[in-house]
C-alpha atoms as a PDB file:
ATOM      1  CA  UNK A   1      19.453  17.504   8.041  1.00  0.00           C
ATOM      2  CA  UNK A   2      17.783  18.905   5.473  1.00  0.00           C
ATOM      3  CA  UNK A   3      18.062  22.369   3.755  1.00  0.00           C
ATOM      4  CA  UNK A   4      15.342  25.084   3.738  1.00  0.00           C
ATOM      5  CA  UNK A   5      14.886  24.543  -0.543  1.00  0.00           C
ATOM      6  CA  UNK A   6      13.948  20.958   0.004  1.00  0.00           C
ATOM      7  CA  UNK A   7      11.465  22.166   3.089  1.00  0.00           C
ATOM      8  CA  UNK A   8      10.185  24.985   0.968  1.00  0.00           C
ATOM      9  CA  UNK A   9       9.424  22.084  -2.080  1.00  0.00           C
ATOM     10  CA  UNK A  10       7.770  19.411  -0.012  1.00  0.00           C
ATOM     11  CA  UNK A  11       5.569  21.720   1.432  1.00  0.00           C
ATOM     12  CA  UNK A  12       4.760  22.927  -1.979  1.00  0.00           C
ATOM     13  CA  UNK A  13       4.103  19.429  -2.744  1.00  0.00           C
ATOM     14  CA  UNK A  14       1.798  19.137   0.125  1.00  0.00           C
ATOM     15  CA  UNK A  15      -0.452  22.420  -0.960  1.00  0.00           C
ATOM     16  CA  UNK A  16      -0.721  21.570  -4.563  1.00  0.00           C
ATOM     17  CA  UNK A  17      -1.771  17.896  -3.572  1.00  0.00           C
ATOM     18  CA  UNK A  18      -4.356  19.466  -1.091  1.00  0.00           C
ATOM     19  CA  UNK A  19      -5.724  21.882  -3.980  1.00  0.00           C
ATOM     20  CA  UNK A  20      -6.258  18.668  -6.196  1.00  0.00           C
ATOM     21  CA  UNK A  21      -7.577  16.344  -3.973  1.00  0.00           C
ATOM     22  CA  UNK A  22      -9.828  18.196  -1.617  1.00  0.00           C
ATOM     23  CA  UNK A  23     -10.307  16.801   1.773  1.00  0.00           C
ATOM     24  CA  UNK A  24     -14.264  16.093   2.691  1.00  0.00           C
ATOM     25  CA  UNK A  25     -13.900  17.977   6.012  1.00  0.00           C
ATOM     26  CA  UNK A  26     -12.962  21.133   3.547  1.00  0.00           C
ATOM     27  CA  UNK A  27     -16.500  21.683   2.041  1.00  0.00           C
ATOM     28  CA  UNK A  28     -19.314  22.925   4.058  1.00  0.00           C
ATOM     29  CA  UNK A  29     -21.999  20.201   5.376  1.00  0.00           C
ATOM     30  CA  UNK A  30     -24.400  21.484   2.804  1.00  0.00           C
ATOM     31  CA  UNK A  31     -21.960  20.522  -0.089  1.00  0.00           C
ATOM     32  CA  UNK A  32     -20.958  17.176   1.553  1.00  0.00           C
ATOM     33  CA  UNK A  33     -24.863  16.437   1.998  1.00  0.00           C
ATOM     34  CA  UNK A  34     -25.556  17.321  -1.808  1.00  0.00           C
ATOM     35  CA  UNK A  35     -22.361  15.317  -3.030  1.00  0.00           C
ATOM     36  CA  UNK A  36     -23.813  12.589  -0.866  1.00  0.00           C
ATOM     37  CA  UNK A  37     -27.481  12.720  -2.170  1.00  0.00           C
ATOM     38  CA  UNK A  38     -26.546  12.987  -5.514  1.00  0.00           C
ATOM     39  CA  UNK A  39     -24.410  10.061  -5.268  1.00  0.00           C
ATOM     40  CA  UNK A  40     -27.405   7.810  -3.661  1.00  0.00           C
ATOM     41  CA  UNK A  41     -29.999   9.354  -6.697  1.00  0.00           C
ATOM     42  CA  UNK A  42     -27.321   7.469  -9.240  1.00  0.00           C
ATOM     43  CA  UNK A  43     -27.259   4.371  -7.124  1.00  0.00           C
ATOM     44  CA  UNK A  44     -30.887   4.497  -6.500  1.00  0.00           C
ATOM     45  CA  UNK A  45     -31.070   5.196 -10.346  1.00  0.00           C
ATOM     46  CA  UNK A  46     -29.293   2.311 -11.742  1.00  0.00           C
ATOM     47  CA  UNK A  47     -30.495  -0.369  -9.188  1.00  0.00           C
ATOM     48  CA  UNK A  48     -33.901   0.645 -10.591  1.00  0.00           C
ATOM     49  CA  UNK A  49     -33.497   0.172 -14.117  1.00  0.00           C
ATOM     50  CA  UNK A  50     -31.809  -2.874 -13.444  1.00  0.00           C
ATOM     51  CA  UNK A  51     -35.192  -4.151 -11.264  1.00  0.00           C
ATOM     52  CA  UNK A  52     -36.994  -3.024 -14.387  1.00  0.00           C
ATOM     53  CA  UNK A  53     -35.441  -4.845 -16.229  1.00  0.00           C
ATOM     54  CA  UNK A  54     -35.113  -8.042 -14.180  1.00  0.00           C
ATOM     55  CA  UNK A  55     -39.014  -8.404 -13.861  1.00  0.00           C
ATOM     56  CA  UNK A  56     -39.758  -7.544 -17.306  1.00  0.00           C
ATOM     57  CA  UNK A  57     -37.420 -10.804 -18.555  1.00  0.00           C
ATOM     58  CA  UNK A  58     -38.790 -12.751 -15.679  1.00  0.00           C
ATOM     59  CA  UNK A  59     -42.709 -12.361 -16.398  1.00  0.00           C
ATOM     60  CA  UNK A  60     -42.040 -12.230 -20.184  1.00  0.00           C
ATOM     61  CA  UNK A  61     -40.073 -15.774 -19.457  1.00  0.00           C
ATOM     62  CA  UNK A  62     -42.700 -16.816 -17.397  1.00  0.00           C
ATOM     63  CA  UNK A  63     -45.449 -16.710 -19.758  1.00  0.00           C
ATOM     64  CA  UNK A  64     -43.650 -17.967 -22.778  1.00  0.00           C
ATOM     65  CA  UNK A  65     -42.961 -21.118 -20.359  1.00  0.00           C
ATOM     66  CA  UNK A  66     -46.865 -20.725 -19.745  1.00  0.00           C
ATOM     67  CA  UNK A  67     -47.492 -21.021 -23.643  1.00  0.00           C
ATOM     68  CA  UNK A  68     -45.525 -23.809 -24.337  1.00  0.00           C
ATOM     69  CA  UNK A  69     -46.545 -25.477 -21.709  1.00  0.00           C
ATOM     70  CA  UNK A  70     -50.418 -24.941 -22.647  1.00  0.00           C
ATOM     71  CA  UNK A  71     -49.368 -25.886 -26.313  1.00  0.00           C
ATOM     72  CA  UNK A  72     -47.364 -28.859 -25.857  1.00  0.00           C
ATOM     73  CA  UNK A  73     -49.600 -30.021 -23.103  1.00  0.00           C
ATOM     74  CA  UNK A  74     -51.851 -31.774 -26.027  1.00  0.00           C
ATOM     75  CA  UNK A  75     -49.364 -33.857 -27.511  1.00  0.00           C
ATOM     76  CA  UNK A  76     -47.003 -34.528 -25.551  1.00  0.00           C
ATOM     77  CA  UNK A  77     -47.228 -33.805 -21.410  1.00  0.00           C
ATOM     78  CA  UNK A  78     -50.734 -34.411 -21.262  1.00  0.00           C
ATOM     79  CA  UNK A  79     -51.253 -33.069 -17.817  1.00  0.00           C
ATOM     80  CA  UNK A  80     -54.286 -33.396 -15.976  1.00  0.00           C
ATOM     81  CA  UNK A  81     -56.876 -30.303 -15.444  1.00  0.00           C
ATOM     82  CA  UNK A  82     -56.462 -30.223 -11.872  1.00  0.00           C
ATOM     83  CA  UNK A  83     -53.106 -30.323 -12.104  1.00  0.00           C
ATOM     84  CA  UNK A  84     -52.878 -28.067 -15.210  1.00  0.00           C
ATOM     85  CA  UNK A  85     -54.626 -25.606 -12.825  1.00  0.00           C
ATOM     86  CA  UNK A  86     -52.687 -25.926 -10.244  1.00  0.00           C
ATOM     87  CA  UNK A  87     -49.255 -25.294 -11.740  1.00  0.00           C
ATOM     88  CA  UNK A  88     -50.086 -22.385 -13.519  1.00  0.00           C
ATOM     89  CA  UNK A  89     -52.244 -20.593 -10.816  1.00  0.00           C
ATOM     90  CA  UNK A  90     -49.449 -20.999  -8.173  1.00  0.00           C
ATOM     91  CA  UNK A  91     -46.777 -20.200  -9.883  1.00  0.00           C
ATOM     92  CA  UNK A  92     -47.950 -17.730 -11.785  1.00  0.00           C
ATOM     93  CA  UNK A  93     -48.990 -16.040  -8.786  1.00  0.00           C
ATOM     94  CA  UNK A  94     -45.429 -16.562  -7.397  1.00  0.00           C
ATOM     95  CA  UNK A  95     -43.926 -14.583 -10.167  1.00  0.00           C
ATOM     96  CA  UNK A  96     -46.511 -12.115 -10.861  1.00  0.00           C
ATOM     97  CA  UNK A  97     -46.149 -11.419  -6.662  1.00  0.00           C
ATOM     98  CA  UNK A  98     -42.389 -11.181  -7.136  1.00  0.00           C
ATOM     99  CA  UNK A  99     -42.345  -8.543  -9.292  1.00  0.00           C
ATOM    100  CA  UNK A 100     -44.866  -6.671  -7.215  1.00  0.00           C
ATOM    101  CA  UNK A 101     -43.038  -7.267  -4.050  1.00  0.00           C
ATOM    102  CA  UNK A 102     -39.835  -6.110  -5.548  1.00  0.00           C
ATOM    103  CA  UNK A 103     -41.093  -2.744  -7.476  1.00  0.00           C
ATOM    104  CA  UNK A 104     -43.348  -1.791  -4.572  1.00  0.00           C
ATOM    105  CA  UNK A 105     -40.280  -1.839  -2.217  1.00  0.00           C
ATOM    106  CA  UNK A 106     -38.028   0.097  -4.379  1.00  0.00           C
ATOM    107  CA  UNK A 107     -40.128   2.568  -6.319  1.00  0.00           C
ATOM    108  CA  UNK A 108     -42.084   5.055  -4.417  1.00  0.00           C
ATOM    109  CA  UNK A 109     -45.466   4.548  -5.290  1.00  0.00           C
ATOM    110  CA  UNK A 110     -47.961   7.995  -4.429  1.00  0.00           C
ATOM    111  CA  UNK A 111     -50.136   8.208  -2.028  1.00  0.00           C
ATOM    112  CA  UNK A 112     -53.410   9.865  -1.353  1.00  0.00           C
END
């Protein structure tokens, strides 16, 4: 059995481990709702500058691959017209669409 001084400490324990690490049914449901927005804005936040990023190397990949492959086509691919035409229309369509698809679903665009 144990005696009342090691009762009296391991409830003291308890308390000061309650006052440091605050249960989420303590706060009101207006703090818990602004901890829990808050926490979504920063998510939100840094899954947008990373789509930002994303598309800009994407496109800016896309039409360096475009250049080269309208400068080397001379020389050394010598694609057709037709299919010249074809390749970059479609797939720069692809890409530019991509990116549209992507930032139109994740950034709230206004509307009228």
């Amino acid at each position: 059995m144990r005696n009342l001084e090691d009762i009296i400490q391991s409830r003291r324990t308890l308390l000061a481990k309650a006052e440091t690490d605050p249960d989420i049914d303590a706060d009101d449901l207006t703090a818990q709702r602004r901890r829990f927005e808050n926490q979504r804005y920063r998510e939100d936040t840094s899954h947008r500058k990373w789509l930002g990023i994303w598309t800009a190397v994407v496109v800016t990949c896309w039409l360096v691959a475009v250049l080269l492959i309208l400068v080397f086509n001379e020389r050394y691919i010598r694609l057709g017209d037709t299919v010249l035409t074809s390749l970059l229309a479609t797939t720069t369509l692809n890409v530019l669409g991509l990116s549209y698809i992507v930032l139109r679903g994740h950034f709230q665009w206004p509307t009228k």
